[in-house]
PDB file of N, CA and C in Angstrom:
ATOM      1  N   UNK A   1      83.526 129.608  82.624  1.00  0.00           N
ATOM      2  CA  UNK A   1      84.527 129.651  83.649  1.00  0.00           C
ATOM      3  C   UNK A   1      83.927 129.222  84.988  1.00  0.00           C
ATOM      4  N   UNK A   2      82.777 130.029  85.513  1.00  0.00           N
ATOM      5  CA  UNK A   2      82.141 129.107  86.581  1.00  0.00           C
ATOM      6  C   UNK A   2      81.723 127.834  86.586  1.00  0.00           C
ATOM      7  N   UNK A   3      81.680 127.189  85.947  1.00  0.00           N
ATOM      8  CA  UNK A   3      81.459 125.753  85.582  1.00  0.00           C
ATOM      9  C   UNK A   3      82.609 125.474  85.596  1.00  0.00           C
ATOM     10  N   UNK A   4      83.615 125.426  85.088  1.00  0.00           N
ATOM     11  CA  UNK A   4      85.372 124.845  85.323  1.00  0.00           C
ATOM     12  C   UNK A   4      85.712 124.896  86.807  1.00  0.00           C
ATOM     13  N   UNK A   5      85.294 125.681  87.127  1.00  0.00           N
ATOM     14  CA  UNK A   5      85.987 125.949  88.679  1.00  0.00           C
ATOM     15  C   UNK A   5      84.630 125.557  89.665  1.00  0.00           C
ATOM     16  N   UNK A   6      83.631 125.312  89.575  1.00  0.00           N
ATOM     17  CA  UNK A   6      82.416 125.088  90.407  1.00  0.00           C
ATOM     18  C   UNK A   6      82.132 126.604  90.839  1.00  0.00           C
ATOM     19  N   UNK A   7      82.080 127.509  90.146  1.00  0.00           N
ATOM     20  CA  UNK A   7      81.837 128.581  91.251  1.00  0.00           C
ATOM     21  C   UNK A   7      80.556 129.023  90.337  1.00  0.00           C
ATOM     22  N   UNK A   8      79.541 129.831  91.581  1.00  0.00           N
ATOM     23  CA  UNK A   8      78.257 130.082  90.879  1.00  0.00           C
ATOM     24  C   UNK A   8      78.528 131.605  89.215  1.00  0.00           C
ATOM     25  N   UNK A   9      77.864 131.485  88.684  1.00  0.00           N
ATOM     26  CA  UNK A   9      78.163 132.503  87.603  1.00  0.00           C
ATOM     27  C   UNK A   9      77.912 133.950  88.189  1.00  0.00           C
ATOM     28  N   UNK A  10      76.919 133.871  89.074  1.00  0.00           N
ATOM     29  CA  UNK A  10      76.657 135.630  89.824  1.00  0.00           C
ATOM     30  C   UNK A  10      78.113 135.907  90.582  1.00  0.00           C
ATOM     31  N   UNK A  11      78.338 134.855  91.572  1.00  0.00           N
ATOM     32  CA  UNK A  11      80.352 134.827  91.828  1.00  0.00           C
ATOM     33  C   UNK A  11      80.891 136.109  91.145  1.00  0.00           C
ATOM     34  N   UNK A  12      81.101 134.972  89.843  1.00  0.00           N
ATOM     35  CA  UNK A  12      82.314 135.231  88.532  1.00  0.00           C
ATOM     36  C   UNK A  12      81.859 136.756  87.918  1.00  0.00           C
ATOM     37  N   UNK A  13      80.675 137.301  87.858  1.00  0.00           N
ATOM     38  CA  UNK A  13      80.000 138.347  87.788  1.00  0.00           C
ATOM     39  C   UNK A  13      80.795 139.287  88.865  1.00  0.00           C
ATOM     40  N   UNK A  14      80.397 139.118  89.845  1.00  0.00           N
ATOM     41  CA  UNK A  14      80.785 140.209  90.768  1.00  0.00           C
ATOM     42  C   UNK A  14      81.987 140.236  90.699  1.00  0.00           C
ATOM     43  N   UNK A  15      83.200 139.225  90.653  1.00  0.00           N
ATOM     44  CA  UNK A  15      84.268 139.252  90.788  1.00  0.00           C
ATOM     45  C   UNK A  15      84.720 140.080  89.872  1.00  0.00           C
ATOM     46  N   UNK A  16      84.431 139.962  88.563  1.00  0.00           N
ATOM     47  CA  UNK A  16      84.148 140.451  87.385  1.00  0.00           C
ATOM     48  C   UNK A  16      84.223 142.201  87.635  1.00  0.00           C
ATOM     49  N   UNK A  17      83.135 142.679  88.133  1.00  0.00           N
ATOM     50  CA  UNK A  17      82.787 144.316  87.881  1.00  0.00           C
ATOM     51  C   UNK A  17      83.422 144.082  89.262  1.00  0.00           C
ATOM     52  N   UNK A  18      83.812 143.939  90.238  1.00  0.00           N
ATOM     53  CA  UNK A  18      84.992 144.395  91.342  1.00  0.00           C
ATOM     54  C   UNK A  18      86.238 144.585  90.972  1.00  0.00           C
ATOM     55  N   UNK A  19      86.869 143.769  89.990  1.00  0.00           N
ATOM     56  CA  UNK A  19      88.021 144.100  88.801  1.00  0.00           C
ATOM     57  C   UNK A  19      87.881 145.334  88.385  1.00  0.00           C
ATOM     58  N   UNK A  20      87.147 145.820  87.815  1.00  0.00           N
ATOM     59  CA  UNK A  20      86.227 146.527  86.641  1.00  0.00           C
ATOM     60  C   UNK A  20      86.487 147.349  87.101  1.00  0.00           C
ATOM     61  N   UNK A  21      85.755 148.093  88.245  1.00  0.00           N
ATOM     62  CA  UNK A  21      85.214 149.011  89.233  1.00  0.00           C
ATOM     63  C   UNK A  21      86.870 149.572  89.803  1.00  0.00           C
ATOM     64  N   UNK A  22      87.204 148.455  90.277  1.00  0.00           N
ATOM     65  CA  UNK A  22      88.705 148.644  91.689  1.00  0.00           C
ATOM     66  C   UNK A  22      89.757 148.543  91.137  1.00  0.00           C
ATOM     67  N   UNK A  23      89.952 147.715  89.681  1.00  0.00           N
ATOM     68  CA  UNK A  23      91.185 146.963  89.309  1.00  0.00           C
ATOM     69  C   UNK A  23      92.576 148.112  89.608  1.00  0.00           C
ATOM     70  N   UNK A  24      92.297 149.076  89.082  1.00  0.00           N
ATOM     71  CA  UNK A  24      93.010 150.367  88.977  1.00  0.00           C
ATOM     72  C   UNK A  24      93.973 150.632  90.610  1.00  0.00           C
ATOM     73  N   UNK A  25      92.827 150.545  91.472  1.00  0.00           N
ATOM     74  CA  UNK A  25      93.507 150.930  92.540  1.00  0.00           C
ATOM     75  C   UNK A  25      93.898 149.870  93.433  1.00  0.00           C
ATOM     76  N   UNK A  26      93.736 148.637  93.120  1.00  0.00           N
ATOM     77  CA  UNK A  26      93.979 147.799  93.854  1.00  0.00           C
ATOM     78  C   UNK A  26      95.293 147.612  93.256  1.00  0.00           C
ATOM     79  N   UNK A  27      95.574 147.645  92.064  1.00  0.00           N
ATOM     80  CA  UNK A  27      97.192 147.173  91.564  1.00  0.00           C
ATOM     81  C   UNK A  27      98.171 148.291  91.647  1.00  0.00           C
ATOM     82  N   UNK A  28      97.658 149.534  91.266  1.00  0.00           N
ATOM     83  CA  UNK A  28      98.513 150.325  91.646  1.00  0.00           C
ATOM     84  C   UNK A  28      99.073 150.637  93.288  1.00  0.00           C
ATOM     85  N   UNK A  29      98.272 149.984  93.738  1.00  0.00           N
ATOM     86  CA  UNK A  29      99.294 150.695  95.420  1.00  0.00           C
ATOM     87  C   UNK A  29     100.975 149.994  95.392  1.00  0.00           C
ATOM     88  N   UNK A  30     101.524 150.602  95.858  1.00  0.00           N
ATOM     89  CA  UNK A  30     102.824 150.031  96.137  1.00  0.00           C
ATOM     90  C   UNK A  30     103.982 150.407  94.852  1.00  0.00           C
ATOM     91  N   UNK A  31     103.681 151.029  93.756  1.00  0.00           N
ATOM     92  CA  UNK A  31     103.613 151.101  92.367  1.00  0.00           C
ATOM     93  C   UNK A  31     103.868 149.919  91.964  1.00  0.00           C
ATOM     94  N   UNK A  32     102.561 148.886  91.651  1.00  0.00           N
ATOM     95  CA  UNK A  32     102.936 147.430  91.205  1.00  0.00           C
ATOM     96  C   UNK A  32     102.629 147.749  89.934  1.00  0.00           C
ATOM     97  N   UNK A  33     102.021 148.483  89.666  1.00  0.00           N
ATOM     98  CA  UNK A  33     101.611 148.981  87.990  1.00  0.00           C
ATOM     99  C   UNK A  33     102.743 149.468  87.274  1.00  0.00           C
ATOM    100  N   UNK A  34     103.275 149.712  87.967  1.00  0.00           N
ATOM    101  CA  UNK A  34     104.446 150.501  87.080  1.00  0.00           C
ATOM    102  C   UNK A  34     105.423 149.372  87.549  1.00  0.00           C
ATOM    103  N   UNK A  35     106.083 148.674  88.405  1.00  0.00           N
ATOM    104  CA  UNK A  35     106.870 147.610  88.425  1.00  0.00           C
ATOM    105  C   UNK A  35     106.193 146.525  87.244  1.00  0.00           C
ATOM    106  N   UNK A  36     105.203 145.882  86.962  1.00  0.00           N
ATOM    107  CA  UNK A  36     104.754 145.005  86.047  1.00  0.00           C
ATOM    108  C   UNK A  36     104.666 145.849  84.230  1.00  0.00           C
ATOM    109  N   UNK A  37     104.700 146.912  84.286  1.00  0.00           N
ATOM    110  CA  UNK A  37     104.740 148.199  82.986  1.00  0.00           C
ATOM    111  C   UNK A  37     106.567 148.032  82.682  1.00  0.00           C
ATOM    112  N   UNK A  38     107.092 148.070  83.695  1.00  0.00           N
ATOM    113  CA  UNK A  38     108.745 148.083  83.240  1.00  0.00           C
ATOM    114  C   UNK A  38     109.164 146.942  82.960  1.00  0.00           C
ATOM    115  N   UNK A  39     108.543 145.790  83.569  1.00  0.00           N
ATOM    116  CA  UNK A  39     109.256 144.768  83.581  1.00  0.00           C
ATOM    117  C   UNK A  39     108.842 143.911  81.705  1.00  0.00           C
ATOM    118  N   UNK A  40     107.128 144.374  81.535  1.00  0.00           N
ATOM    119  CA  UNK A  40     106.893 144.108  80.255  1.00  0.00           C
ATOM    120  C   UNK A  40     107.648 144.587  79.502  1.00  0.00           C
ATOM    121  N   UNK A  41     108.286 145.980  79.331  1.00  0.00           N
ATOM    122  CA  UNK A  41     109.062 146.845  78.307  1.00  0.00           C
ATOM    123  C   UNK A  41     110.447 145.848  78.447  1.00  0.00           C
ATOM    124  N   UNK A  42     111.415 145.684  79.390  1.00  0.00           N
ATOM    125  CA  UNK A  42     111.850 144.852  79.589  1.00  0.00           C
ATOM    126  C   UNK A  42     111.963 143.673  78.580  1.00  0.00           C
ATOM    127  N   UNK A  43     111.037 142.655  78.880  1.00  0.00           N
ATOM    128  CA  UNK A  43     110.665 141.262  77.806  1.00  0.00           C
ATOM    129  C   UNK A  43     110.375 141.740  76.606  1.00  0.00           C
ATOM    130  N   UNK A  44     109.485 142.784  76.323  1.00  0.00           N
ATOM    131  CA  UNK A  44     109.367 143.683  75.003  1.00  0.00           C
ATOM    132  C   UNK A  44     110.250 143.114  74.086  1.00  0.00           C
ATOM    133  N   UNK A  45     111.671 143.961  75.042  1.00  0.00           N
ATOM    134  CA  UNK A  45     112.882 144.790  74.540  1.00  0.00           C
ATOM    135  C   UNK A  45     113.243 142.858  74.294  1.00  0.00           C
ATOM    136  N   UNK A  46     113.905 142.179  75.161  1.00  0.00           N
ATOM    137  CA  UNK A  46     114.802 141.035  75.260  1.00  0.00           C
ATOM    138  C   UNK A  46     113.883 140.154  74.051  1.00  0.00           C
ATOM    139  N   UNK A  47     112.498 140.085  73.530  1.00  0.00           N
ATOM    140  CA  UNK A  47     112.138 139.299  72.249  1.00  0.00           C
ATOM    141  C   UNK A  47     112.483 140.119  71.171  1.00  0.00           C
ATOM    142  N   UNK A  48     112.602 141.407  71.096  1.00  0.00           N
ATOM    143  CA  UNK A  48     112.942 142.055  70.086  1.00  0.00           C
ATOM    144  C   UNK A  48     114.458 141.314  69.604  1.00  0.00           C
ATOM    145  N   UNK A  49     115.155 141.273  70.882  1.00  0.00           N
ATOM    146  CA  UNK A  49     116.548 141.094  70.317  1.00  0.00           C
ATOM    147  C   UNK A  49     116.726 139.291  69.633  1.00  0.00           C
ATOM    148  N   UNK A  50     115.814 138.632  70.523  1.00  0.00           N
ATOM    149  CA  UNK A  50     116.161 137.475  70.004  1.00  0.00           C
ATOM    150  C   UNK A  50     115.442 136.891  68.795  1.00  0.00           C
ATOM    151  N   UNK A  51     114.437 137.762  68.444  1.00  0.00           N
ATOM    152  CA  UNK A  51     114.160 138.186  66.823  1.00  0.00           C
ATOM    153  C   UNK A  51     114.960 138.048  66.190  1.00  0.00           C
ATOM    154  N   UNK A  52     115.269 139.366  66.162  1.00  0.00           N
ATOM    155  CA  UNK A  52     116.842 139.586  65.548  1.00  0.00           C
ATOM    156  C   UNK A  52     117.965 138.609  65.122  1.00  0.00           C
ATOM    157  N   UNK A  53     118.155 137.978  66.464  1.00  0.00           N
ATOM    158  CA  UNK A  53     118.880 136.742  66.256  1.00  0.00           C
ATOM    159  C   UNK A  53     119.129 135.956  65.503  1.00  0.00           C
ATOM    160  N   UNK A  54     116.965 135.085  65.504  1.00  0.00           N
ATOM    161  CA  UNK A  54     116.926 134.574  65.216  1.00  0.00           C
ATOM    162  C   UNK A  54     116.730 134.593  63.518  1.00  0.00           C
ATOM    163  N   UNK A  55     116.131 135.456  62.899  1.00  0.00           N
ATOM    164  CA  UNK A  55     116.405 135.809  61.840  1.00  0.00           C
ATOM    165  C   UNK A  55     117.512 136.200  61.470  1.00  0.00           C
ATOM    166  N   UNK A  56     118.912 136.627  61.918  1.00  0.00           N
ATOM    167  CA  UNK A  56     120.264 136.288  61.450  1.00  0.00           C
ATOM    168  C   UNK A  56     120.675 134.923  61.390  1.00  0.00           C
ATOM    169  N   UNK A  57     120.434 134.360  62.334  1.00  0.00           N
ATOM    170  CA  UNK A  57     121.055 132.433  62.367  1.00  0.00           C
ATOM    171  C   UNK A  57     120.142 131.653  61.418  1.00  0.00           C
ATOM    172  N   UNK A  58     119.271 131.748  61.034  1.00  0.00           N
ATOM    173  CA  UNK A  58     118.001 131.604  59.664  1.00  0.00           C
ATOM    174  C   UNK A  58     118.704 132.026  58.290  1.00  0.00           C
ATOM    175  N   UNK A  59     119.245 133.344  58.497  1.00  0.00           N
ATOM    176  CA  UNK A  59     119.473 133.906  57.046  1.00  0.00           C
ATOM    177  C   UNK A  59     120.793 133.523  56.446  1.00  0.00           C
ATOM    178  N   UNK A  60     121.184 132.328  57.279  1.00  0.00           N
ATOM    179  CA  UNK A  60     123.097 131.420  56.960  1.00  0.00           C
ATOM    180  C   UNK A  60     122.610 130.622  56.372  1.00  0.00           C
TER     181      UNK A  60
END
């Protein structure tokens, strides 16, 4: 990945365990964790249905 992007690998390292370390509290402020948690259940839910679908319009 540091080679794709030119960036040094110690970079991509730190960037790396600053994720690691912070990820938690950096996404949760604002409740973005739980806005991006609902919105997955959400799409979850809406492929489940077009599953469904699509294996009814298949099974004609």
């Amino acid at each position: 990945m540091a080679k794709a992007y030119q960036v040094h690998p110690n970079t991509v390292n730190n960037w790396k365990q600053t994720l690691l370390d912070k990820g938690p509290e950096i996404f949760n402020q604002n409740g973005t964790v739980a806005e991006y948690q609902q919105r997955i259940a959400g799409l979850e839910q809406l492929l489940g249905k077009k599953e469904v679908e699509f294996a009814l319009l298949n099974s004609k």
